[in-house]
Structures are given as C-alpha cells and as structure tokens.
PDB file of N, CA and C in Angstrom:
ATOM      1  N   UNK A   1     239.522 111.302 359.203  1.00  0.00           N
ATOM      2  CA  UNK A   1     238.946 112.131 358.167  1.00  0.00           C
ATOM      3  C   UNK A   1     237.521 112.495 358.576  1.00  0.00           C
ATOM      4  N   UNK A   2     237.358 113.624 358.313  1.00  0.00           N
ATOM      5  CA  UNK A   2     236.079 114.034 359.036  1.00  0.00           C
ATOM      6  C   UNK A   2     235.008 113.897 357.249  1.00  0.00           C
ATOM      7  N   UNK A   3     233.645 114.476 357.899  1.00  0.00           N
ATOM      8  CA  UNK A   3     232.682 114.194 356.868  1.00  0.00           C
ATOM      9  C   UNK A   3     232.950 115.265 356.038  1.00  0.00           C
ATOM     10  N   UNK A   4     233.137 116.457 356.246  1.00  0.00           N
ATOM     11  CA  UNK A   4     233.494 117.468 355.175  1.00  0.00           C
ATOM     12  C   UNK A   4     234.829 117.337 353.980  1.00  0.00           C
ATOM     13  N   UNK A   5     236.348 116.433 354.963  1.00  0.00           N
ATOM     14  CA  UNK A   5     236.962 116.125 353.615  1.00  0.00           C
ATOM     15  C   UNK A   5     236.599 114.795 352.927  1.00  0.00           C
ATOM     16  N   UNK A   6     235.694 114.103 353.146  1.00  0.00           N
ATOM     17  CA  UNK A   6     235.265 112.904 352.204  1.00  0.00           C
ATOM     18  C   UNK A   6     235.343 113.500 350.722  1.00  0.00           C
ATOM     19  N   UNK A   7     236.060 112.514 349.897  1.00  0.00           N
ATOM     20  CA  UNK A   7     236.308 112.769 348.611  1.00  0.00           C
ATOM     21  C   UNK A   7     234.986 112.362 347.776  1.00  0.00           C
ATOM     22  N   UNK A   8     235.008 113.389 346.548  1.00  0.00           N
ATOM     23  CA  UNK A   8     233.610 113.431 346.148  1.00  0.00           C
ATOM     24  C   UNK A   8     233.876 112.174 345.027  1.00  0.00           C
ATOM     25  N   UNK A   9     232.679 111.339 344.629  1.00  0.00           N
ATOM     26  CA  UNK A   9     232.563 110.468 343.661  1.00  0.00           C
ATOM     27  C   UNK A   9     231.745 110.913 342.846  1.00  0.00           C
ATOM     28  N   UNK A  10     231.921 110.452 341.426  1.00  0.00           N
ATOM     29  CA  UNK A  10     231.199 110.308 340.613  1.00  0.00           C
ATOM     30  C   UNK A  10     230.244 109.011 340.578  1.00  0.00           C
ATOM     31  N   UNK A  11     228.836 109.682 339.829  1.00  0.00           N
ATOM     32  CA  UNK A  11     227.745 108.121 340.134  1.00  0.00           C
ATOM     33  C   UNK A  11     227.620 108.022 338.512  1.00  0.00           C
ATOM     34  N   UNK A  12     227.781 106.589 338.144  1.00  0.00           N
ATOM     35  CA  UNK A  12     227.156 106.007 336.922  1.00  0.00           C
ATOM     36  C   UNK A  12     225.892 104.972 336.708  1.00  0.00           C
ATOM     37  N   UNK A  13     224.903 105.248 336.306  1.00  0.00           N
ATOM     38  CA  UNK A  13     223.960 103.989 336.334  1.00  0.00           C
ATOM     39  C   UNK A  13     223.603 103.587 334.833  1.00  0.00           C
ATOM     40  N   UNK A  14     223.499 102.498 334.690  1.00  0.00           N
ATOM     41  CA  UNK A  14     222.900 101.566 333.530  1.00  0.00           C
ATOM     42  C   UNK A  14     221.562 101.434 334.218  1.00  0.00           C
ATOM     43  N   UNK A  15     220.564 102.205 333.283  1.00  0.00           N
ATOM     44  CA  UNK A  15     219.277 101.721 333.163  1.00  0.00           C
ATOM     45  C   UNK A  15     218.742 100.113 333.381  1.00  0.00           C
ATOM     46  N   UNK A  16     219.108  99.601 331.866  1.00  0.00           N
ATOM     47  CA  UNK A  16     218.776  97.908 331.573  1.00  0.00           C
ATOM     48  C   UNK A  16     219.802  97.530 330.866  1.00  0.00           C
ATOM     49  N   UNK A  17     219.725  96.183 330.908  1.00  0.00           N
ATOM     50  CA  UNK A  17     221.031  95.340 330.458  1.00  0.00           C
ATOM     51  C   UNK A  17     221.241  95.935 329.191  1.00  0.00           C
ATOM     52  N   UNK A  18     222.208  95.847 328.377  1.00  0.00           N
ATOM     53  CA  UNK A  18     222.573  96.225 327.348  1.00  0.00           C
ATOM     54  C   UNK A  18     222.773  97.591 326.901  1.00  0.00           C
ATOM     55  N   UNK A  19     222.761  98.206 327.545  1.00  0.00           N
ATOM     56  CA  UNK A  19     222.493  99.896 327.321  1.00  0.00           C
ATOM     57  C   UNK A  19     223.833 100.529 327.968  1.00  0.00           C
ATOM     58  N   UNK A  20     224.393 101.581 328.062  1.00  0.00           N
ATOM     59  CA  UNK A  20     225.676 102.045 328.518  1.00  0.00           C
ATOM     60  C   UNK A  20     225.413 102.755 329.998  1.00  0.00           C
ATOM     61  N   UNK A  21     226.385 102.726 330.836  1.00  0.00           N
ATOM     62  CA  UNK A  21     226.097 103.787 331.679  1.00  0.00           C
ATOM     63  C   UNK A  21     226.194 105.083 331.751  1.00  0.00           C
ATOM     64  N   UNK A  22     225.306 105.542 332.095  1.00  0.00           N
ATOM     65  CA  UNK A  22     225.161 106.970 332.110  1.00  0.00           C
ATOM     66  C   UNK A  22     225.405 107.929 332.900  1.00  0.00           C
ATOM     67  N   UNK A  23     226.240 109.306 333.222  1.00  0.00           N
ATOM     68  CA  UNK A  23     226.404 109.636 334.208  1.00  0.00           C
ATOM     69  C   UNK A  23     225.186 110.430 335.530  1.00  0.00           C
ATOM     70  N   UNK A  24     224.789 109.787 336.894  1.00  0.00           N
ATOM     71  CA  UNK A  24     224.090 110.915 337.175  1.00  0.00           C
ATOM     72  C   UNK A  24     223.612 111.870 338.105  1.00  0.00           C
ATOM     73  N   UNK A  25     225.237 111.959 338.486  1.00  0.00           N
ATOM     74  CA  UNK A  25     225.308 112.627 339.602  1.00  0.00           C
ATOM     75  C   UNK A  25     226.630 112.245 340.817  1.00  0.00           C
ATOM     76  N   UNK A  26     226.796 112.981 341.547  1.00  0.00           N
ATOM     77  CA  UNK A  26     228.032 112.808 342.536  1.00  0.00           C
ATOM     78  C   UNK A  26     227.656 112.843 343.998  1.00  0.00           C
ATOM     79  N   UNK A  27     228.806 112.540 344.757  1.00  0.00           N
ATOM     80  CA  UNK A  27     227.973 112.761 346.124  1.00  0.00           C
ATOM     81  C   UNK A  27     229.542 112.341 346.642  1.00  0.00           C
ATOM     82  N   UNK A  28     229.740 112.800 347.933  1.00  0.00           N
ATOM     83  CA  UNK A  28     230.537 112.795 348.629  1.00  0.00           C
ATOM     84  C   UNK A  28     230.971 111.329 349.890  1.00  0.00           C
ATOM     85  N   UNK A  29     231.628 110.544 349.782  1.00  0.00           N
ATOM     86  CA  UNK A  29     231.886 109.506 350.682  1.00  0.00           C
ATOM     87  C   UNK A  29     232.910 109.134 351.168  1.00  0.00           C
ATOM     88  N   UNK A  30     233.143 108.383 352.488  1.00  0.00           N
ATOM     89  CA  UNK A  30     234.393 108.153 352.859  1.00  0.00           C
ATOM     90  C   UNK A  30     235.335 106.672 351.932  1.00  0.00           C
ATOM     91  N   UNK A  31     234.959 106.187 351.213  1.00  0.00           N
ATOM     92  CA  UNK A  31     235.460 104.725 350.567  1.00  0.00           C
ATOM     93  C   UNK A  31     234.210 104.906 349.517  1.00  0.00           C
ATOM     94  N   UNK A  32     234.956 104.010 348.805  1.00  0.00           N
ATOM     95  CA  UNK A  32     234.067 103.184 347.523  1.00  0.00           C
ATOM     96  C   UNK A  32     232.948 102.382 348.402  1.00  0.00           C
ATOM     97  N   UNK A  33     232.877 101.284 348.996  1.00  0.00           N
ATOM     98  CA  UNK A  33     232.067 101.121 349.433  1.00  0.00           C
ATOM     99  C   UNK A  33     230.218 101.885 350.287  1.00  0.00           C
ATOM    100  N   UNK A  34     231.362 102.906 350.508  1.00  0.00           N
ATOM    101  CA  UNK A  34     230.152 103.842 351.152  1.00  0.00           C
ATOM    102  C   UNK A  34     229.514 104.801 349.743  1.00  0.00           C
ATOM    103  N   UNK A  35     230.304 104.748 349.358  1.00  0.00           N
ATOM    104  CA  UNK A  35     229.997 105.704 347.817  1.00  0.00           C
ATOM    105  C   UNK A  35     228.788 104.465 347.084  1.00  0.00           C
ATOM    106  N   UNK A  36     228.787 103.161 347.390  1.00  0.00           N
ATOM    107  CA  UNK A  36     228.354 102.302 346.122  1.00  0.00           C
ATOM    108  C   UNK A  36     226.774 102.588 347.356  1.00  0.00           C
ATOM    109  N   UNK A  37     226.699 102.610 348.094  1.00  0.00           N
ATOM    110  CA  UNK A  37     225.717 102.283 349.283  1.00  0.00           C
ATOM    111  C   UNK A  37     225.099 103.400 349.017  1.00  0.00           C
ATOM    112  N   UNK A  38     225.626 104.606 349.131  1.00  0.00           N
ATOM    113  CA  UNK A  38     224.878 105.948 349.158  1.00  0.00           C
ATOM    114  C   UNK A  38     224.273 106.247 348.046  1.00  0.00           C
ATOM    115  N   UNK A  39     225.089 105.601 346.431  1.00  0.00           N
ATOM    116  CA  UNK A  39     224.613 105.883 345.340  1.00  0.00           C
ATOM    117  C   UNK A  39     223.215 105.328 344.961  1.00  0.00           C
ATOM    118  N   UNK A  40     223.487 104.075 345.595  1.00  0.00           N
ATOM    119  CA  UNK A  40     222.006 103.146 345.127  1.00  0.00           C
ATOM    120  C   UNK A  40     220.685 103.933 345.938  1.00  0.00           C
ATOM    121  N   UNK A  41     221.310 104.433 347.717  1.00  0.00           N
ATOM    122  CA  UNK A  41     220.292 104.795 348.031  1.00  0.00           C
ATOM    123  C   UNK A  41     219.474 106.130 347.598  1.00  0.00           C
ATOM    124  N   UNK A  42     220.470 106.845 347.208  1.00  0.00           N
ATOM    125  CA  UNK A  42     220.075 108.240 346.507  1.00  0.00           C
ATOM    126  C   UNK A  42     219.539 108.242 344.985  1.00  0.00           C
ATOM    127  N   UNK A  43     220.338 107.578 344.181  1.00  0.00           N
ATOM    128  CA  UNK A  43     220.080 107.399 342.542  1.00  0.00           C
ATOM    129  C   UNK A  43     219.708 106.463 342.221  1.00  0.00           C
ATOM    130  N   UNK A  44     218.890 104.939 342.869  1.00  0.00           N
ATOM    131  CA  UNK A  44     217.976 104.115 342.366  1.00  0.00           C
ATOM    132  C   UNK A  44     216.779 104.193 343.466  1.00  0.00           C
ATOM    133  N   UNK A  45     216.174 104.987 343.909  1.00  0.00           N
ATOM    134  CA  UNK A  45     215.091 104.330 344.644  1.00  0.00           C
ATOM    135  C   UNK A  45     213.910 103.919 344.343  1.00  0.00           C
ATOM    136  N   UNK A  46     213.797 103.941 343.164  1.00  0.00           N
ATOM    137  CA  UNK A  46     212.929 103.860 342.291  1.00  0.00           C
ATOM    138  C   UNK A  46     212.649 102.663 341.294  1.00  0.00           C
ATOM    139  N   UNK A  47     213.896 102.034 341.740  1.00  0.00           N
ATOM    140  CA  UNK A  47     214.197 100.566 340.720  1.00  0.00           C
ATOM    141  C   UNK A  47     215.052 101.308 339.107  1.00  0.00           C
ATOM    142  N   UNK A  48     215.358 102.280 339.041  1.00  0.00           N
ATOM    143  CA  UNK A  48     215.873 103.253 338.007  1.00  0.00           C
ATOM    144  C   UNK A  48     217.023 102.395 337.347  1.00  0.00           C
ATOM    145  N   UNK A  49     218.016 101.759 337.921  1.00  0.00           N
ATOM    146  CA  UNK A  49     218.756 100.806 337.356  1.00  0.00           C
ATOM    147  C   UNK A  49     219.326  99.133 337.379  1.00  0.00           C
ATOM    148  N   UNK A  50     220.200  98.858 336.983  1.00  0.00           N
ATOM    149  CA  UNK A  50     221.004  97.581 337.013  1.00  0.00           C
ATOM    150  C   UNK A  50     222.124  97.042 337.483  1.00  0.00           C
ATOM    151  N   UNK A  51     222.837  98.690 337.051  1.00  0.00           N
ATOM    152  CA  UNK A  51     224.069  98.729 337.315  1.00  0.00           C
ATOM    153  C   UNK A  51     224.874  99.865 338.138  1.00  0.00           C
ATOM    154  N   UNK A  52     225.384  99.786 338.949  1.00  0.00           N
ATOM    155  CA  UNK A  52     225.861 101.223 339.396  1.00  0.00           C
ATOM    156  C   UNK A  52     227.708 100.612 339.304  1.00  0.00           C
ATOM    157  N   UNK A  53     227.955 102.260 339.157  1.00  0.00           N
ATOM    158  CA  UNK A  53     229.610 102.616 339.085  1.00  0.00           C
ATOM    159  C   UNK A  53     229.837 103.980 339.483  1.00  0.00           C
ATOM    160  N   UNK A  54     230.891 103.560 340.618  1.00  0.00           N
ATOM    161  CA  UNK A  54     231.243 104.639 341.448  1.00  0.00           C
ATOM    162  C   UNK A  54     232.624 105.215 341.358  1.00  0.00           C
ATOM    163  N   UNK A  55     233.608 106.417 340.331  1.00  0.00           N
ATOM    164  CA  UNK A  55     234.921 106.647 340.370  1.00  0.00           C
ATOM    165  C   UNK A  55     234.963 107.814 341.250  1.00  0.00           C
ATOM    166  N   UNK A  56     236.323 107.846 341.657  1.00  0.00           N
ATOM    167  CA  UNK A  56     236.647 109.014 342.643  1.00  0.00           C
ATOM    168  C   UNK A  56     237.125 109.980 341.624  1.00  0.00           C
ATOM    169  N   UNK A  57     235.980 111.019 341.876  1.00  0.00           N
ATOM    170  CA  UNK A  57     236.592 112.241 340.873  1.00  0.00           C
ATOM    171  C   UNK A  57     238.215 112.644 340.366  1.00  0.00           C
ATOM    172  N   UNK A  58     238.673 112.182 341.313  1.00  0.00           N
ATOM    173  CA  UNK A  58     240.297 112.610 341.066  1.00  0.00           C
ATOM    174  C   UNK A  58     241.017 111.861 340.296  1.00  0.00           C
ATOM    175  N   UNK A  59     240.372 110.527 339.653  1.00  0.00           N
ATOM    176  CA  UNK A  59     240.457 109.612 338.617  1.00  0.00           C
ATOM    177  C   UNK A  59     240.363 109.943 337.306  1.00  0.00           C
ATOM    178  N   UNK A  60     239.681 110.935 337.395  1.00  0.00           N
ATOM    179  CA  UNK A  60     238.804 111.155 336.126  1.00  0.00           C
ATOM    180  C   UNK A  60     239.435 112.455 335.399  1.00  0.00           C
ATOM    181  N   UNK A  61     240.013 112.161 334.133  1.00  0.00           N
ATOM    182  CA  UNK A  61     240.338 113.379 333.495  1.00  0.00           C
ATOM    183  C   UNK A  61     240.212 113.447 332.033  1.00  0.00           C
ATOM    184  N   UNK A  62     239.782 114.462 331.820  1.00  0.00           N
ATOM    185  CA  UNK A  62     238.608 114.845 330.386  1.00  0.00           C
ATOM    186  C   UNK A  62     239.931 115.770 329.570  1.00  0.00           C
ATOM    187  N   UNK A  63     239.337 115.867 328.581  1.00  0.00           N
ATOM    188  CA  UNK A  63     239.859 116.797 327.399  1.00  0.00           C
ATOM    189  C   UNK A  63     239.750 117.868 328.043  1.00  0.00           C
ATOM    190  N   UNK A  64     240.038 118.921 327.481  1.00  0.00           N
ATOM    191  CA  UNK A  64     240.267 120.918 327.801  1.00  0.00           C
ATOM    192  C   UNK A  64     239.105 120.858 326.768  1.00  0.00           C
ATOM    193  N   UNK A  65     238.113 121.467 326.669  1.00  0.00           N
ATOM    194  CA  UNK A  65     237.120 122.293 325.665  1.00  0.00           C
ATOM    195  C   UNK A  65     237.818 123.506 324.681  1.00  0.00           C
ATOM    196  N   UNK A  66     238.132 123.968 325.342  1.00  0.00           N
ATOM    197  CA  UNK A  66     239.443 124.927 324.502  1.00  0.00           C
ATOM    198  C   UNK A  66     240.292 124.448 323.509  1.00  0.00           C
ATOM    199  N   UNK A  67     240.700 122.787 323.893  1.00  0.00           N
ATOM    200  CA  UNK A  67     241.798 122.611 322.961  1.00  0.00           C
ATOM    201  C   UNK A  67     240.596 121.492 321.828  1.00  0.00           C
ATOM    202  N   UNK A  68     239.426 121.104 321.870  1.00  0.00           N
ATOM    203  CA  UNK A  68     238.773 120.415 320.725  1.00  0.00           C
ATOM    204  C   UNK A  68     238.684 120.487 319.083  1.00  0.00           C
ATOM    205  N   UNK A  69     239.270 121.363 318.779  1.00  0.00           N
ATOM    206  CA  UNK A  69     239.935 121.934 317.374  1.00  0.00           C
ATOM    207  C   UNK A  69     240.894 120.576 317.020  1.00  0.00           C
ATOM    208  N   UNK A  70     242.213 120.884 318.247  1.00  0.00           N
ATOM    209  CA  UNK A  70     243.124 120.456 317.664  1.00  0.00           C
ATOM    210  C   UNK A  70     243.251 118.871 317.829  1.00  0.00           C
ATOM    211  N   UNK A  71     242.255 118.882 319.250  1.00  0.00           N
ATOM    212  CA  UNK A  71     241.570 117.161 320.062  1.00  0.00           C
ATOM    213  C   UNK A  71     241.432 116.540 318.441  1.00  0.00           C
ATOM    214  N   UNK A  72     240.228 116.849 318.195  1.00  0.00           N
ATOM    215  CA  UNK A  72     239.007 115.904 317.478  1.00  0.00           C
ATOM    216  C   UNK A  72     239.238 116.463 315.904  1.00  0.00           C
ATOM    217  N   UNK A  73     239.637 117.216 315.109  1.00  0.00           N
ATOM    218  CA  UNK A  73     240.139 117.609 314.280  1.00  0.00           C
ATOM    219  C   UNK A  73     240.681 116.887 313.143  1.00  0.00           C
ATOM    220  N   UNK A  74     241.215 115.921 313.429  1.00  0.00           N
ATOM    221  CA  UNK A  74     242.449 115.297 312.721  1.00  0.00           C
ATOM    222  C   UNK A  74     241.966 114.386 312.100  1.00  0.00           C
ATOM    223  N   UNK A  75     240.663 114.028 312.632  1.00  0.00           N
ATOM    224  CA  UNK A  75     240.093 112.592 311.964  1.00  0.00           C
ATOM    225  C   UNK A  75     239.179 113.184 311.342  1.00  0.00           C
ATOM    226  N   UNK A  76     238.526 114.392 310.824  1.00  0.00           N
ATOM    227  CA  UNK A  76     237.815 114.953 309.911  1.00  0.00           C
ATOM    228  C   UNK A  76     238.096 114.598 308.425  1.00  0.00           C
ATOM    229  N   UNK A  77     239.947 114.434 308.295  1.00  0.00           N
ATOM    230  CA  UNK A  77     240.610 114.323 307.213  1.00  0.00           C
ATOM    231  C   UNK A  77     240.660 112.819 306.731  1.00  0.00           C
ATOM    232  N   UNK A  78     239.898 111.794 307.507  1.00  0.00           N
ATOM    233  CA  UNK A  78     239.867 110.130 306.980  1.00  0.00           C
ATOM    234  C   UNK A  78     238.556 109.874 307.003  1.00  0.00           C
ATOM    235  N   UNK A  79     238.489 109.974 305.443  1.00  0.00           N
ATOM    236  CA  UNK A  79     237.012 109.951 305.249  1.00  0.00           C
ATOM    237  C   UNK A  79     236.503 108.517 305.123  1.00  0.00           C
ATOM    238  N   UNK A  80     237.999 107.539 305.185  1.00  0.00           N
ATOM    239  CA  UNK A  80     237.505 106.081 304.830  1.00  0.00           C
ATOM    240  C   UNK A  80     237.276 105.455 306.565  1.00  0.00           C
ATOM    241  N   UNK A  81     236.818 106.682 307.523  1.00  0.00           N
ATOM    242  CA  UNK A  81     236.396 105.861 309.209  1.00  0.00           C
ATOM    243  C   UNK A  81     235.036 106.146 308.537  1.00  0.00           C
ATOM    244  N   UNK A  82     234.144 106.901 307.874  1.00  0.00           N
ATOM    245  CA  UNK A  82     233.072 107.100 307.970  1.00  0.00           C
ATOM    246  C   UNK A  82     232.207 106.309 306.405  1.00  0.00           C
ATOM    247  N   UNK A  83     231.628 105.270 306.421  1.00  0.00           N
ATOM    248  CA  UNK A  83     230.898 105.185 305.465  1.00  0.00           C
ATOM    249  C   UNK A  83     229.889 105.977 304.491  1.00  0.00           C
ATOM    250  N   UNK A  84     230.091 106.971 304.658  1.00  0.00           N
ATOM    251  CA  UNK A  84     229.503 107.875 303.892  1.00  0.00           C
ATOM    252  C   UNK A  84     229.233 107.543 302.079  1.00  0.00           C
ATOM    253  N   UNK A  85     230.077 106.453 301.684  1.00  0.00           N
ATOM    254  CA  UNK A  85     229.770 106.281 299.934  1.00  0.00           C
ATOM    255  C   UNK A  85     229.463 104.963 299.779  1.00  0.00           C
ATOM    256  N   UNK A  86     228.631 104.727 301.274  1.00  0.00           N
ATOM    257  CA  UNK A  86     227.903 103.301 300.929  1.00  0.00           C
ATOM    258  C   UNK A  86     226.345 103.890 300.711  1.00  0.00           C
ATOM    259  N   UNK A  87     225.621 103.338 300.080  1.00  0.00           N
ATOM    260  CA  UNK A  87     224.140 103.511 299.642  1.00  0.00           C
ATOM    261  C   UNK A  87     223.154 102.946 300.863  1.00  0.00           C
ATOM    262  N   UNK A  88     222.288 103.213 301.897  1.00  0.00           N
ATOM    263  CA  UNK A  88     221.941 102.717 302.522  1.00  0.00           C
ATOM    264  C   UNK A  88     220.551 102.132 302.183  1.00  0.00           C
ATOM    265  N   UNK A  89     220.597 100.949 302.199  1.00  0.00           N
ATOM    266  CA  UNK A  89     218.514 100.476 301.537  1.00  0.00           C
ATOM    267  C   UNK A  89     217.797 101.549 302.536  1.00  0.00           C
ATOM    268  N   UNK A  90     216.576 101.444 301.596  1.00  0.00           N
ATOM    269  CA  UNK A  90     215.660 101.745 301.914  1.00  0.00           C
ATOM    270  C   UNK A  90     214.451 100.977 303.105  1.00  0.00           C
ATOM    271  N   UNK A  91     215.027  99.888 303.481  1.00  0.00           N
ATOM    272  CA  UNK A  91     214.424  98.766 304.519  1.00  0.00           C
ATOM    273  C   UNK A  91     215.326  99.176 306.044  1.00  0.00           C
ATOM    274  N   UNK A  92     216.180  99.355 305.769  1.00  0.00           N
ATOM    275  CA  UNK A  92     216.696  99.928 307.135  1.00  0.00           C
ATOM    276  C   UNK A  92     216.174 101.495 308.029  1.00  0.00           C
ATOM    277  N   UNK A  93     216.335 101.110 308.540  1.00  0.00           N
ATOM    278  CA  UNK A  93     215.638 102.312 309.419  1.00  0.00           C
ATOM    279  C   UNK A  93     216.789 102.978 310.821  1.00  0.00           C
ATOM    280  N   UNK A  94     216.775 104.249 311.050  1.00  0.00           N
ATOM    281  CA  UNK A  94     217.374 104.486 312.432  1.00  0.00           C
ATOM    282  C   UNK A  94     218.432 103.992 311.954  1.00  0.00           C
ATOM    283  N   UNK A  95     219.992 104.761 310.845  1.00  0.00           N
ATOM    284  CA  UNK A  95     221.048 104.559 310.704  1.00  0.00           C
ATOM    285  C   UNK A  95     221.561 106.102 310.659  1.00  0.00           C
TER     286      UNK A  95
END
C-alpha cells in the first residue's frame, strides 16, 4: 500500500479527565497505530489533551441531514423524557 491509499482516520481528543471527546480533525495513516502516533504528534503538541481516539472513517456512519424530521421527530411527542413541569430553585444555577 502506498502513502496515497492510506485510509483516512478520524482524530478524537479529551481535553481533561472527565470531559468528553471531542472531534478534531483527520489525517491519513497506514494502521491504527500510526494513526495514534501521528495524531498526538499533530493534535497535542501543546499538552492540548489526555486522551486520544483514533476510528477509521469507514467505521463511522451518521444520520442523512435530509432525513432529521423523521430521525429526531418522534420524541418531540414524550413530553414525560423532558422535565419541563418540575419548578427549578432558585439556588441552582447553569440548568
């Protein structure tokens, strides 16, 4: 396999412990391994994270944008997922 068909990865980094990873950015490698090597050297050099995660794009498959109507839609109609007719104090903050 030459360097041009290396399959492209996706890069994920976690900032700091407890926090989610975030996506940020891709880059092209021959293995996971070389993908985890290239990611840190390209997307932490800075000390930027904790955690890195590397999927092979061809793993990865998302919703259609087109079809989000009929996706995400359905749960508009169960109003008992959303607490909405609880009273929230006034001591809480950032809800």
């Amino acid at each position: 396999m030459t360097q041009s068909e290396w399959p492209l990865w996706e890069v994920f980094i976690r900032s700091k412990q407890g926090l989610d990873h975030k996506h940020v950015g891709s880059l092209h490698a021959a293995d996971a391994a070389m993908a985890m090597q290239n990611a840190r050297d390209v997307y932490t050099r800075r000390l930027e994270g904790v955690s890195i995660w590397v999927v092979e794009s061809r793993h990865i498959h998302a919703s259609n944008p087109n079809d989000a109507a009929a996706f995400f839609d359905p749960a508009a109609d169960k109003v008992y997922r959303h607490p909405t007719f609880f009273e929230v104090p006034d001591s809480i903050k950032h809800m």
